[in-house]
C-alpha atoms as a PDB file:
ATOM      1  CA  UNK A   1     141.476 151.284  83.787  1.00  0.00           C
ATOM      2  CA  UNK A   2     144.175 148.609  82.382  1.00  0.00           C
ATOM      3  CA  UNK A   3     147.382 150.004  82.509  1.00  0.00           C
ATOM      4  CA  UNK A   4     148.232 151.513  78.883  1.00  0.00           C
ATOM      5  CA  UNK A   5     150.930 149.484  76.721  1.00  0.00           C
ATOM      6  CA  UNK A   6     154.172 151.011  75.392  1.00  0.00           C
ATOM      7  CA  UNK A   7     156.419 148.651  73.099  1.00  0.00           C
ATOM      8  CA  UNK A   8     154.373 145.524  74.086  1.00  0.00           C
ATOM      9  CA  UNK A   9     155.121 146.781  77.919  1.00  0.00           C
ATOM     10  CA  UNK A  10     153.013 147.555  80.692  1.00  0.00           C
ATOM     11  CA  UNK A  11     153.304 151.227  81.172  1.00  0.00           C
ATOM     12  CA  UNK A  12     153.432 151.571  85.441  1.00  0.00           C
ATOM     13  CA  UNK A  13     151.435 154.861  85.756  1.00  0.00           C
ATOM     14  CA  UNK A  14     148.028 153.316  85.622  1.00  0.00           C
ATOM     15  CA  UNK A  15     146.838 156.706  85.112  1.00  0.00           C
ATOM     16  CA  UNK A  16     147.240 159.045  81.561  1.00  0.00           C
ATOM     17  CA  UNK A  17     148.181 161.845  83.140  1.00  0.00           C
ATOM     18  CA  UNK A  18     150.870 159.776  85.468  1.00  0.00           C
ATOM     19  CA  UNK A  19     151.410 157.666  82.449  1.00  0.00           C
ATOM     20  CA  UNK A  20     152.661 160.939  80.106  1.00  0.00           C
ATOM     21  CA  UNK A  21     154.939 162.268  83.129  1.00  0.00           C
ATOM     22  CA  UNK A  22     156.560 158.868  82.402  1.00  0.00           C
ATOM     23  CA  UNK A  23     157.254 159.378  78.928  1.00  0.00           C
ATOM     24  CA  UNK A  24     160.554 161.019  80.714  1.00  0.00           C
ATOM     25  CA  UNK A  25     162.764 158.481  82.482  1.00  0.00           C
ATOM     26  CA  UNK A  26     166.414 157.044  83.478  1.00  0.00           C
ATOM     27  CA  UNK A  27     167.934 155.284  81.210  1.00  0.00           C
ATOM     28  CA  UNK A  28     172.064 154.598  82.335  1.00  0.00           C
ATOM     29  CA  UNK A  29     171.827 157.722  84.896  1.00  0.00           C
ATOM     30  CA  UNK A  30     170.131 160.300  82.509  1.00  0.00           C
ATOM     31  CA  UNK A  31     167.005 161.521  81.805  1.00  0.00           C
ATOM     32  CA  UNK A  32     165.668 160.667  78.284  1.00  0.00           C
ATOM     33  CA  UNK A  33     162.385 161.399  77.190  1.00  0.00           C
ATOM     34  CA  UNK A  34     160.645 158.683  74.748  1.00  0.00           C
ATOM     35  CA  UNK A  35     158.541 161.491  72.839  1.00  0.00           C
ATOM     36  CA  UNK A  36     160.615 163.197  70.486  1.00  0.00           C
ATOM     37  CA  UNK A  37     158.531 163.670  67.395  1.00  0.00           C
ATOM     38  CA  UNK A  38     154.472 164.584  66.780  1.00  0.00           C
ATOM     39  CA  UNK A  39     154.636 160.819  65.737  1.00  0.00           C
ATOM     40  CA  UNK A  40     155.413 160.003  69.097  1.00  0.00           C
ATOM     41  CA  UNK A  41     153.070 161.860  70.609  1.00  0.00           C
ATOM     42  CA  UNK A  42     150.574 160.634  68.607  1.00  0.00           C
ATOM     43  CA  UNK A  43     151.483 156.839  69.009  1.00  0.00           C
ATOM     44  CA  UNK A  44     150.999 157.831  72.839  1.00  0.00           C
ATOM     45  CA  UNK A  45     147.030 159.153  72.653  1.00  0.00           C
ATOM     46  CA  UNK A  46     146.375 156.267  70.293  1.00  0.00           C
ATOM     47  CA  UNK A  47     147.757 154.240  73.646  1.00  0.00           C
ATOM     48  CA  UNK A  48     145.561 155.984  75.970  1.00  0.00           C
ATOM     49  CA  UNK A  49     142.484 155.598  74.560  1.00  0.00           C
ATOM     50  CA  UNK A  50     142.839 158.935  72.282  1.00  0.00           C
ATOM     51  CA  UNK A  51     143.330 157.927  68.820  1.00  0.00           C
ATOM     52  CA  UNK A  52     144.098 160.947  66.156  1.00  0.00           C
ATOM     53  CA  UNK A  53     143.897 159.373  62.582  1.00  0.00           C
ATOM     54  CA  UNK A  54     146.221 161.909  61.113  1.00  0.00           C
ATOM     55  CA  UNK A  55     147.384 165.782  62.347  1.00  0.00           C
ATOM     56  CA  UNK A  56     145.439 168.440  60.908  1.00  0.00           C
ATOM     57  CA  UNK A  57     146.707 169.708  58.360  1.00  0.00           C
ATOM     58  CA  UNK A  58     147.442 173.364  59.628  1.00  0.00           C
ATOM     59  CA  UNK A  59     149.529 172.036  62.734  1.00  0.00           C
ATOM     60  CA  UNK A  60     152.812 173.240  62.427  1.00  0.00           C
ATOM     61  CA  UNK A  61     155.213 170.434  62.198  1.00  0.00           C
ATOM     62  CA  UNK A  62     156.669 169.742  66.053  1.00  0.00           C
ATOM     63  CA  UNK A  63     154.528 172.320  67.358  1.00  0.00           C
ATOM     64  CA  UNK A  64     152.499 168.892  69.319  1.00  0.00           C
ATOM     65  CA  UNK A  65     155.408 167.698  70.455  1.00  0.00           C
ATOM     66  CA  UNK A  66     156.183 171.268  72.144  1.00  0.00           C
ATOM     67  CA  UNK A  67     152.445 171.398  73.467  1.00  0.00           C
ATOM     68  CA  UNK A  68     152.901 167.981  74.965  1.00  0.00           C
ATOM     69  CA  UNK A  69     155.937 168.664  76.832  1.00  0.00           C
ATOM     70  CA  UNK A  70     154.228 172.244  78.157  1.00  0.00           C
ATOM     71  CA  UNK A  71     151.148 170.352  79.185  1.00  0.00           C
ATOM     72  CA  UNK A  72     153.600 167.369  80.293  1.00  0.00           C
ATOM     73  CA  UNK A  73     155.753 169.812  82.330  1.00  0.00           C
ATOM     74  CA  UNK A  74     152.751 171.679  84.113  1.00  0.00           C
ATOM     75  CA  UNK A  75     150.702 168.413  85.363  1.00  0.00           C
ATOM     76  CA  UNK A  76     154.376 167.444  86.516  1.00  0.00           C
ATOM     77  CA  UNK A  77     154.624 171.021  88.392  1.00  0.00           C
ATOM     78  CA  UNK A  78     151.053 170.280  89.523  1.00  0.00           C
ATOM     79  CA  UNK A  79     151.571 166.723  90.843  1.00  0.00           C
ATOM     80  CA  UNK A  80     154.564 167.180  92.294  1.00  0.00           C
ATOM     81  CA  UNK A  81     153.020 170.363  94.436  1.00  0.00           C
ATOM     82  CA  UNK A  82     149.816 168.424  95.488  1.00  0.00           C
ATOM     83  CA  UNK A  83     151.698 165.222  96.639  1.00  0.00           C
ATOM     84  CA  UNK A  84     153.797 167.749  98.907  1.00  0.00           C
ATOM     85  CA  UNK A  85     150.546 169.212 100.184  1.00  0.00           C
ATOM     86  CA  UNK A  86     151.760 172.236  98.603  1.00  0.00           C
ATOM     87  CA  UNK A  87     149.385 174.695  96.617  1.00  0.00           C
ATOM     88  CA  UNK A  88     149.070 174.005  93.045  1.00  0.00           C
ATOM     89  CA  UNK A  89     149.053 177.064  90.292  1.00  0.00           C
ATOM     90  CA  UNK A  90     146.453 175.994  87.857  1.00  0.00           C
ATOM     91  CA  UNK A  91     146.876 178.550  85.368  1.00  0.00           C
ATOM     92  CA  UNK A  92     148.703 176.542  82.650  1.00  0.00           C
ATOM     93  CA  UNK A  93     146.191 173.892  82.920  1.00  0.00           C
ATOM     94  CA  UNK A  94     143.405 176.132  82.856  1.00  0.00           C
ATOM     95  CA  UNK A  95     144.730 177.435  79.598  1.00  0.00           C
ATOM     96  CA  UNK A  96     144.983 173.969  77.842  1.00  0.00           C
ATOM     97  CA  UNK A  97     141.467 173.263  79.289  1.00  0.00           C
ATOM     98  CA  UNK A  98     139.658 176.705  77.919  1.00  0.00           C
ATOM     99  CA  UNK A  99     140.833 175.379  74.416  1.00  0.00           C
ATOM    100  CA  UNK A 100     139.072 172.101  74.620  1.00  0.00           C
ATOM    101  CA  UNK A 101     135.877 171.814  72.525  1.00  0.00           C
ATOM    102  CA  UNK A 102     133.712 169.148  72.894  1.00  0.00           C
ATOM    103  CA  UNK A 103     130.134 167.154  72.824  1.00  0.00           C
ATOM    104  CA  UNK A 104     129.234 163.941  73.628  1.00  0.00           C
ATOM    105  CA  UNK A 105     128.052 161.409  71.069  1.00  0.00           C
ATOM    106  CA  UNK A 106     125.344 158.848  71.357  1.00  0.00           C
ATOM    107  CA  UNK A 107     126.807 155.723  70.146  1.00  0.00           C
ATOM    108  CA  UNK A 108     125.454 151.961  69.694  1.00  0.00           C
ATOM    109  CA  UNK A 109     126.901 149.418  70.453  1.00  0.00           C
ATOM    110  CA  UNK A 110     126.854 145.612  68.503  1.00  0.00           C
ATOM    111  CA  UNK A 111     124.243 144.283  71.378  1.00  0.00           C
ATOM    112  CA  UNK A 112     121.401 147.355  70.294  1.00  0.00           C
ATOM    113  CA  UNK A 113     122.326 149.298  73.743  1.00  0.00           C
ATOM    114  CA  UNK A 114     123.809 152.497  73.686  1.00  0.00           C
ATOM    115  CA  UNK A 115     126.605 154.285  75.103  1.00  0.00           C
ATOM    116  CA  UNK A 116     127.904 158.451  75.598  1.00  0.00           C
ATOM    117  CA  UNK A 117     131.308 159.234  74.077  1.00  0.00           C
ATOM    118  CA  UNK A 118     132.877 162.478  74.259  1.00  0.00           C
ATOM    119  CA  UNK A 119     134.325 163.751  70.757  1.00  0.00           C
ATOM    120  CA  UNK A 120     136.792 166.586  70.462  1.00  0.00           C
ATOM    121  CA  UNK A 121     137.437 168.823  67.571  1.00  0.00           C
ATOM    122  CA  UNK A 122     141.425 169.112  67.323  1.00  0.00           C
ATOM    123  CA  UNK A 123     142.010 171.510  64.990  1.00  0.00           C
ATOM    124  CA  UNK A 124     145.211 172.752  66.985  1.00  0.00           C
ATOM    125  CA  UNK A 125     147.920 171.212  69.163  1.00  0.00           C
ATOM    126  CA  UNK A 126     146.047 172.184  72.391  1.00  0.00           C
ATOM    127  CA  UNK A 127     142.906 170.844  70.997  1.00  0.00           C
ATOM    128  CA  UNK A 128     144.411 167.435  70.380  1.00  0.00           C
ATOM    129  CA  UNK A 129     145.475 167.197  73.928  1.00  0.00           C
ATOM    130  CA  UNK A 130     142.463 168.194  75.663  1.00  0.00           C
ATOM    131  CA  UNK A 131     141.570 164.622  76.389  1.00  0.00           C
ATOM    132  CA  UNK A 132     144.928 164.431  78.367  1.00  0.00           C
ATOM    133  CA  UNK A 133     144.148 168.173  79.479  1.00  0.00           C
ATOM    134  CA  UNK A 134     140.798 166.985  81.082  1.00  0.00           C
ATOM    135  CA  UNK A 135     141.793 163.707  82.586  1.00  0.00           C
ATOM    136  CA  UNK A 136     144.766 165.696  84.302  1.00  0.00           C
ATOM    137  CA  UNK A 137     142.500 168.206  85.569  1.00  0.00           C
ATOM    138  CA  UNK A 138     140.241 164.815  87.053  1.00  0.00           C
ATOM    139  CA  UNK A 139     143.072 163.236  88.756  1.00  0.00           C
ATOM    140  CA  UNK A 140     143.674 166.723  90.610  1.00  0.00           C
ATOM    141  CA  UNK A 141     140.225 166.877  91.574  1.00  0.00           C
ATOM    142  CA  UNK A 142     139.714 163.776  92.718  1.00  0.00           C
ATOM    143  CA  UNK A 143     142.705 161.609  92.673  1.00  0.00           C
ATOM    144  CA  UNK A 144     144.080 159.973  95.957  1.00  0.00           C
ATOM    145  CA  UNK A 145     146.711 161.202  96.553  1.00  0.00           C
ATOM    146  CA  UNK A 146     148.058 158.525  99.678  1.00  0.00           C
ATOM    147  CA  UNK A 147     147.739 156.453  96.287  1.00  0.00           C
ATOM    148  CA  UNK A 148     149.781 158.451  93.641  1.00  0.00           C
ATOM    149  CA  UNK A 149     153.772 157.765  94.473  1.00  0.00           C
ATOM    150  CA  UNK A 150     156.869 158.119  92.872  1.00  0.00           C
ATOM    151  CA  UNK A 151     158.669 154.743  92.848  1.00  0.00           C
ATOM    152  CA  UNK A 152     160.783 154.346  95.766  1.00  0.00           C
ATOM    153  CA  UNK A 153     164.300 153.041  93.788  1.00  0.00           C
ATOM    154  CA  UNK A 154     166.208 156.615  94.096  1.00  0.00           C
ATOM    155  CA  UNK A 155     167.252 156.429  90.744  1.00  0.00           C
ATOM    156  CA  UNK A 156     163.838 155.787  89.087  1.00  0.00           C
ATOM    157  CA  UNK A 157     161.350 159.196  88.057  1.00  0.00           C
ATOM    158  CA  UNK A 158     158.817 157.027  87.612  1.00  0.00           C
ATOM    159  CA  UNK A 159     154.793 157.483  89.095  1.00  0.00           C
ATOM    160  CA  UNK A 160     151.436 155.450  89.439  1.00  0.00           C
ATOM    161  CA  UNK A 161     148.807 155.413  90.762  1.00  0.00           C
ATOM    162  CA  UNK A 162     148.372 152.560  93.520  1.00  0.00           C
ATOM    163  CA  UNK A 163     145.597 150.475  92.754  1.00  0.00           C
ATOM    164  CA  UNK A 164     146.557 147.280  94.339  1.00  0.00           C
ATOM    165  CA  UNK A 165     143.954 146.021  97.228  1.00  0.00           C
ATOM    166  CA  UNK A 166     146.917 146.294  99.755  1.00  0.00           C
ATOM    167  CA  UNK A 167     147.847 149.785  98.895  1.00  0.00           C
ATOM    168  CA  UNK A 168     151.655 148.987  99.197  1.00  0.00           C
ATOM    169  CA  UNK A 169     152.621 149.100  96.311  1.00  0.00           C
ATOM    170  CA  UNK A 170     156.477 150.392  95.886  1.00  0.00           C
ATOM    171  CA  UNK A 171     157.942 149.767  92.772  1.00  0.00           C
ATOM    172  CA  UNK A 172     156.686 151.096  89.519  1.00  0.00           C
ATOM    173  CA  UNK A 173     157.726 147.900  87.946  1.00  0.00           C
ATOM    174  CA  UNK A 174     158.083 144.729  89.570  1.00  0.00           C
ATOM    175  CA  UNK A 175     160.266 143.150  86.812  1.00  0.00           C
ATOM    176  CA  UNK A 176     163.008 146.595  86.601  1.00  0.00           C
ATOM    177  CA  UNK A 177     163.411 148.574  90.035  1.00  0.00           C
ATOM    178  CA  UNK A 178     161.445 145.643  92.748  1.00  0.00           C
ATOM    179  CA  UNK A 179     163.469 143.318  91.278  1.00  0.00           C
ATOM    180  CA  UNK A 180     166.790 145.890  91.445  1.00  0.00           C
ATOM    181  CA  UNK A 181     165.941 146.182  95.023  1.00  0.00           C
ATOM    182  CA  UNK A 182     165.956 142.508  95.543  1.00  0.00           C
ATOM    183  CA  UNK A 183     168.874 141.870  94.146  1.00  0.00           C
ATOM    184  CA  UNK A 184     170.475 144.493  96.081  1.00  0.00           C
ATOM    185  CA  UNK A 185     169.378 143.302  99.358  1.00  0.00           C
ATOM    186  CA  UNK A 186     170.074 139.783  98.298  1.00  0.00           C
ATOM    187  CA  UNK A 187     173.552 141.163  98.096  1.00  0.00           C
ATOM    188  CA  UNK A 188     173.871 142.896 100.577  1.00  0.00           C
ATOM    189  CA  UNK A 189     172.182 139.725 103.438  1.00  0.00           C
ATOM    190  CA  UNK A 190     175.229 137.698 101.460  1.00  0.00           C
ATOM    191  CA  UNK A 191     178.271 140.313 102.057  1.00  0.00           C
ATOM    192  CA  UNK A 192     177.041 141.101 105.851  1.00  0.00           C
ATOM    193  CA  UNK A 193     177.021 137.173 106.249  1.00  0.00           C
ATOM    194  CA  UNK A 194     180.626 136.313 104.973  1.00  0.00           C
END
């Protein structure tokens, strides 16, 4: 799976449900989260793979955006307890996936061969984020774990998934909080040498 694109930038989770956990990040010492209309949270399915060409009609204006940020909110709550080897209370999640309706589609493809893709009806909030609903639900199953890390900077929220062949990956950004870190100890190797 590429990692999903946000403003022309590499999002870090390398996972949609990590990725949507990181719709809420620092920014100057606060928290600010990036979704804060239905248009946002539609610009972010159309990122993961989950385009919606318009919201039903009978979907209460913001009432996405609040379903996002429950569903966002629980796989937090459910991430954060598995990584801590803690039990996780699927109830929530269990609720958004009892909503989904689906069937898979038999779909050709330019060179004559054919493909399955799933289809969901999304007649309601919930509905619409069953996609991100059922890949959640996946990654608790049968996610690694030892591979799903909160970047180590102590000021970033920020998680992915590790898929690097070394497994060490630290940061979840290179370019922002590796390269923070660099400078820092660069700084600090200079100072303890004067």
């Amino acid at each position: 799976m590429e990692p999903l694109e946000h403003d022309g930038t590499p999002m870090p989770g390398d996972h949609p449900a990590l990725d949507i956990l990181n719709t809420v990040s620092r920014v100057d010492g606060e928290l600010v989260d990036s979704l804060q209309s239905d248009g946002d949270v539609l610009r972010w399915l159309a990122r993961a793979g989950w385009p919606i060409e318009q919201k039903p009609a009978n979907v209460r204006s913001s009432s996405l955006l609040h379903a996002t940020r429950i569903l966002r909110e629980t796989i937090r709550s459910l991430v954060e307890r598995r990584k801590a080897g803690k039990r996780a209370e699927v109830g929530s999640l269990n609720a958004f996936l009892a909503t989904a309706q689906s069937h898979l589609e038999v779909v050709p493809n330019r060179d004559g061969s054919l493909q399955l893709k799933r289809q969901w009806k999304r007649l309601t909030p919930e509905q619409m984020l069953a996609p991100l609903a059922e890949c959640a639900a996946e990654l608790l199953v049968t996610g690694d774990f030892n591979l799903i890390r909160r970047c180590e900077d102590a000021e970033c929220v920020l998680w992915f998934y590790d898929r690097t062949k070394s497994h060490h990956r630290r940061w979840c950004s290179m370019a922002t909080c590796g390269n923070r870190h660099k400078v820092a100890a660069f700084r600090k190797r200079q100072q303890s040498g004067s």
